[in-house]
Every structure is written in structure tokens, then in C-alpha cells.
C-alpha atoms as a PDB file:
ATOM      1  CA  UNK A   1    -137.824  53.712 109.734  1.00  0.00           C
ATOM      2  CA  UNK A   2    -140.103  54.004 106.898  1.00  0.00           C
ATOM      3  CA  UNK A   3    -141.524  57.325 105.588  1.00  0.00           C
ATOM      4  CA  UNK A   4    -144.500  58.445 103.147  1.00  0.00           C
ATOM      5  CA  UNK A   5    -142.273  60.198 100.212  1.00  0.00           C
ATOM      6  CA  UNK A   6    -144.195  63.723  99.386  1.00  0.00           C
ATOM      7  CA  UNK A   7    -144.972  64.724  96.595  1.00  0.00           C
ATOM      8  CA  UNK A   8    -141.970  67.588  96.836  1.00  0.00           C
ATOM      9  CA  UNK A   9    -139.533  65.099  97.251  1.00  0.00           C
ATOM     10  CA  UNK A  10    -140.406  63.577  94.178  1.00  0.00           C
ATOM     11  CA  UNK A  11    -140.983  67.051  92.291  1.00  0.00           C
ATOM     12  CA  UNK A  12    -137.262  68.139  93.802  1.00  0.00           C
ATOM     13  CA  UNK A  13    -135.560  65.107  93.081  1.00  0.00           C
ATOM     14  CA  UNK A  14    -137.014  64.721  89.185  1.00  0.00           C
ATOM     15  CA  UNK A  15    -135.873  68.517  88.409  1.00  0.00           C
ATOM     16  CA  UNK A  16    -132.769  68.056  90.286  1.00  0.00           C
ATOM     17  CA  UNK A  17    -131.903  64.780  87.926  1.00  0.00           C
ATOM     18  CA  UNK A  18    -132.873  66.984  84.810  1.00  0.00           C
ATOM     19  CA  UNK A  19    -131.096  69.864  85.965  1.00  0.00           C
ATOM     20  CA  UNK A  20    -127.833  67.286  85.743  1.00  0.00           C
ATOM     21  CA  UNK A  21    -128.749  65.853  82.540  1.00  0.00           C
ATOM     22  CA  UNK A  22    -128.756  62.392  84.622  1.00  0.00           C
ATOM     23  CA  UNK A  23    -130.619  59.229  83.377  1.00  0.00           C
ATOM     24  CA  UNK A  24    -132.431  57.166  86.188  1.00  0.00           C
ATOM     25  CA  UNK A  25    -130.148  54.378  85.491  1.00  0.00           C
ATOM     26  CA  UNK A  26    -126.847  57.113  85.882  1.00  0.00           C
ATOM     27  CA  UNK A  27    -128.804  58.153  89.464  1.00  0.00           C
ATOM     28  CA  UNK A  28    -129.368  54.460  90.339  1.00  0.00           C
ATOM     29  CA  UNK A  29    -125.848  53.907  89.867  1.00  0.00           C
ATOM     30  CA  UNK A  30    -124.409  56.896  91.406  1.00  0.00           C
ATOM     31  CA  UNK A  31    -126.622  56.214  94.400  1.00  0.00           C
ATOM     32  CA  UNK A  32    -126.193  52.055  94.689  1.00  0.00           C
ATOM     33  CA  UNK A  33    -130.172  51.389  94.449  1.00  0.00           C
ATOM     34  CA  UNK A  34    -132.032  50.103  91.540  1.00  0.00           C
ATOM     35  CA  UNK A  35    -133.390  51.739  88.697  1.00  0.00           C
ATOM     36  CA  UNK A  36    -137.113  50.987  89.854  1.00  0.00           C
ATOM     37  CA  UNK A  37    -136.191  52.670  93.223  1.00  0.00           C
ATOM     38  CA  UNK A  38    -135.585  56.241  91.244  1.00  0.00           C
ATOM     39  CA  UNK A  39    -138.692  55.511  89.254  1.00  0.00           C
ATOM     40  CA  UNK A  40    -140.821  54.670  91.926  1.00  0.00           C
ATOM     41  CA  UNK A  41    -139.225  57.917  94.237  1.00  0.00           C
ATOM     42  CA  UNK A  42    -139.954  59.959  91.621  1.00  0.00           C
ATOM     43  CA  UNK A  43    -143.642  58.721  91.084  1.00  0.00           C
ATOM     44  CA  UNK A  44    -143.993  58.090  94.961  1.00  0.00           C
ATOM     45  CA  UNK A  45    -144.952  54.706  94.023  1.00  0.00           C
ATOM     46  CA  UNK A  46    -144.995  52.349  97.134  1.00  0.00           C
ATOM     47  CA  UNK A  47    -146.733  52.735 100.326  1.00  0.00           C
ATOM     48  CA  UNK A  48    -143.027  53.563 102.081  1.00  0.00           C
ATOM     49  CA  UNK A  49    -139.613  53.826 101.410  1.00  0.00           C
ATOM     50  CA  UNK A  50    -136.205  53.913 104.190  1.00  0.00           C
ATOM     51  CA  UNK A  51    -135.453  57.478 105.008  1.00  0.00           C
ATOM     52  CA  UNK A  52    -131.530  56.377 103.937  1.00  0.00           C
ATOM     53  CA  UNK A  53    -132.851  55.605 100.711  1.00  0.00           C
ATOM     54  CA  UNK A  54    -134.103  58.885 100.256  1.00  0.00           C
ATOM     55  CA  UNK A  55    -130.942  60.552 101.839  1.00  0.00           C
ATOM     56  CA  UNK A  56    -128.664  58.404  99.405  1.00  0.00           C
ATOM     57  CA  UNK A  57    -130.287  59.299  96.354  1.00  0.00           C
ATOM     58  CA  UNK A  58    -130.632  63.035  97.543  1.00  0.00           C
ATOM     59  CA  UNK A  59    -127.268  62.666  98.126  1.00  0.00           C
ATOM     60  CA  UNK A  60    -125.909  61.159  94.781  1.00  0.00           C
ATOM     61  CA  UNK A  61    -127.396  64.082  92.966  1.00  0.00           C
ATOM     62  CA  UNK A  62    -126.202  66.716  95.460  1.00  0.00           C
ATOM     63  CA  UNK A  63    -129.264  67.144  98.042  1.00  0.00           C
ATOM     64  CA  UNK A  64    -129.477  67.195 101.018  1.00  0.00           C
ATOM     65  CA  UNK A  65    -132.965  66.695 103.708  1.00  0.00           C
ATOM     66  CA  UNK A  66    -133.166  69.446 106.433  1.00  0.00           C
ATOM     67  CA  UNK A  67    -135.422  69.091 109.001  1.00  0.00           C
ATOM     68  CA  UNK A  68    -137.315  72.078 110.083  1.00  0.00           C
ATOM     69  CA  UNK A  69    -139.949  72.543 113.113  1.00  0.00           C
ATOM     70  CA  UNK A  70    -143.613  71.959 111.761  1.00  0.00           C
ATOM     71  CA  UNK A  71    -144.876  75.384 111.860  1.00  0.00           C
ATOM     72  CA  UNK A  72    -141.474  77.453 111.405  1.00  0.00           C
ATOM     73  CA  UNK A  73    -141.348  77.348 107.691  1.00  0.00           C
ATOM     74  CA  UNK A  74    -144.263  79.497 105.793  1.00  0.00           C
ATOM     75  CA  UNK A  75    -144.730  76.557 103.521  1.00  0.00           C
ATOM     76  CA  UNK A  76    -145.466  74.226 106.551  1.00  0.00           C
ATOM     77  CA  UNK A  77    -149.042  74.657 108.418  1.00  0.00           C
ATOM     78  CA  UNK A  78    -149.740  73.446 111.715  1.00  0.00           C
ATOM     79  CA  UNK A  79    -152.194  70.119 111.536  1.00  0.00           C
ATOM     80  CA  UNK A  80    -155.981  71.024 111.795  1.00  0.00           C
ATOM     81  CA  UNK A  81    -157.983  69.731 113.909  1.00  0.00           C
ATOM     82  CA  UNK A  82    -160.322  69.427 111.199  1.00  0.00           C
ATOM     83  CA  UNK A  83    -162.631  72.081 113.169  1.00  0.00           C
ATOM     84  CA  UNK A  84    -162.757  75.189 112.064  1.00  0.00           C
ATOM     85  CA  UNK A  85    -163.307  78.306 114.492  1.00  0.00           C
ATOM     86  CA  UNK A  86    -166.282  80.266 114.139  1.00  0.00           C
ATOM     87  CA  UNK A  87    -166.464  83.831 115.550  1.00  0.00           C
ATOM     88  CA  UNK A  88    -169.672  85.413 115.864  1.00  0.00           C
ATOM     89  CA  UNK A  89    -170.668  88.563 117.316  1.00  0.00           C
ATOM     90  CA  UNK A  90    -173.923  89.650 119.146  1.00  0.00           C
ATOM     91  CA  UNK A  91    -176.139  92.353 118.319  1.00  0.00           C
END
């Protein structure tokens, strides 16, 4: 399965490296993927990457993915229609 990787992904795994005083090359190895593959996560460079990828490297620097319900977290909106609702009223 191959996923988009969002921009907080990237953001989350970046600070989380920092936070550890990790090198890409120390994540790489920690997490068995190349150093490109951390570069490019953290970038979201490439179209799509293997959800295990993005588990392992979570992983290696002590992360983990939850999944929550689209809609039950306040940072998560429902997706628009693209219409918006007008409400008028008469006179």
C-alpha cells in the first residue's frame, strides 16, 4: 500500500530527529532504509512511499502512527464537497 506522506509527518519526524540529536544517516541506520529515504520523508519528496516505511522510521526514532476517525480529532475536517451552503432569509 502506498500513501501520500503529509506534510506533518515530515514536520514530526524532522523535529523528532533533532529532538535526538540524530543525523539522517544515524536514522537510516537505526531504521534499515537509506539515507535518501529520510531525506526524501522529510521533504515529502516522491509521489508515494510504503506505509511500513513510514512506521519503521517512526519507529526507529520512537513514534508511533495512530489512526483516528476523519472527523473525531479537532485538527481533522470532514472533506468538502467543494459547495459551500448559503443561508438566506426572506423579508
Amino acid at each position: 500500500m502506498n500513501m501520500e506522506v503529509t506534510e506533518h509527518w515530515s514536520t514530526t519526524l524532522r523535529d523528532q530527529r533533532i529532538r535526538l540529536g540524530l543525523t539522517q544517516r544515524e536514522v537510516a541506520d537505526l531504521a534499515g532504509v537509506t539515507v535518501t529515504t529520510i531525506s526524501n520523508l522529510e521533504r515529502r519528496i516522491g509521489a508515494a512511499v510504503q506505509l511500513r516505511t513510514v512506521v519503521t522510521v517512526f519507529a526507529a526514532v520512537g513514534l508511533e502512527l495512530v489512526p483516528v476517525l476523519r472527523g473525531s480529532h479537532p485538527g481533522h475536517a470532514p472533506p468538502s464537497s467543494g459547495r459551500r451552503r448559503v443561508r438566506r432569509t426572506l423579508r
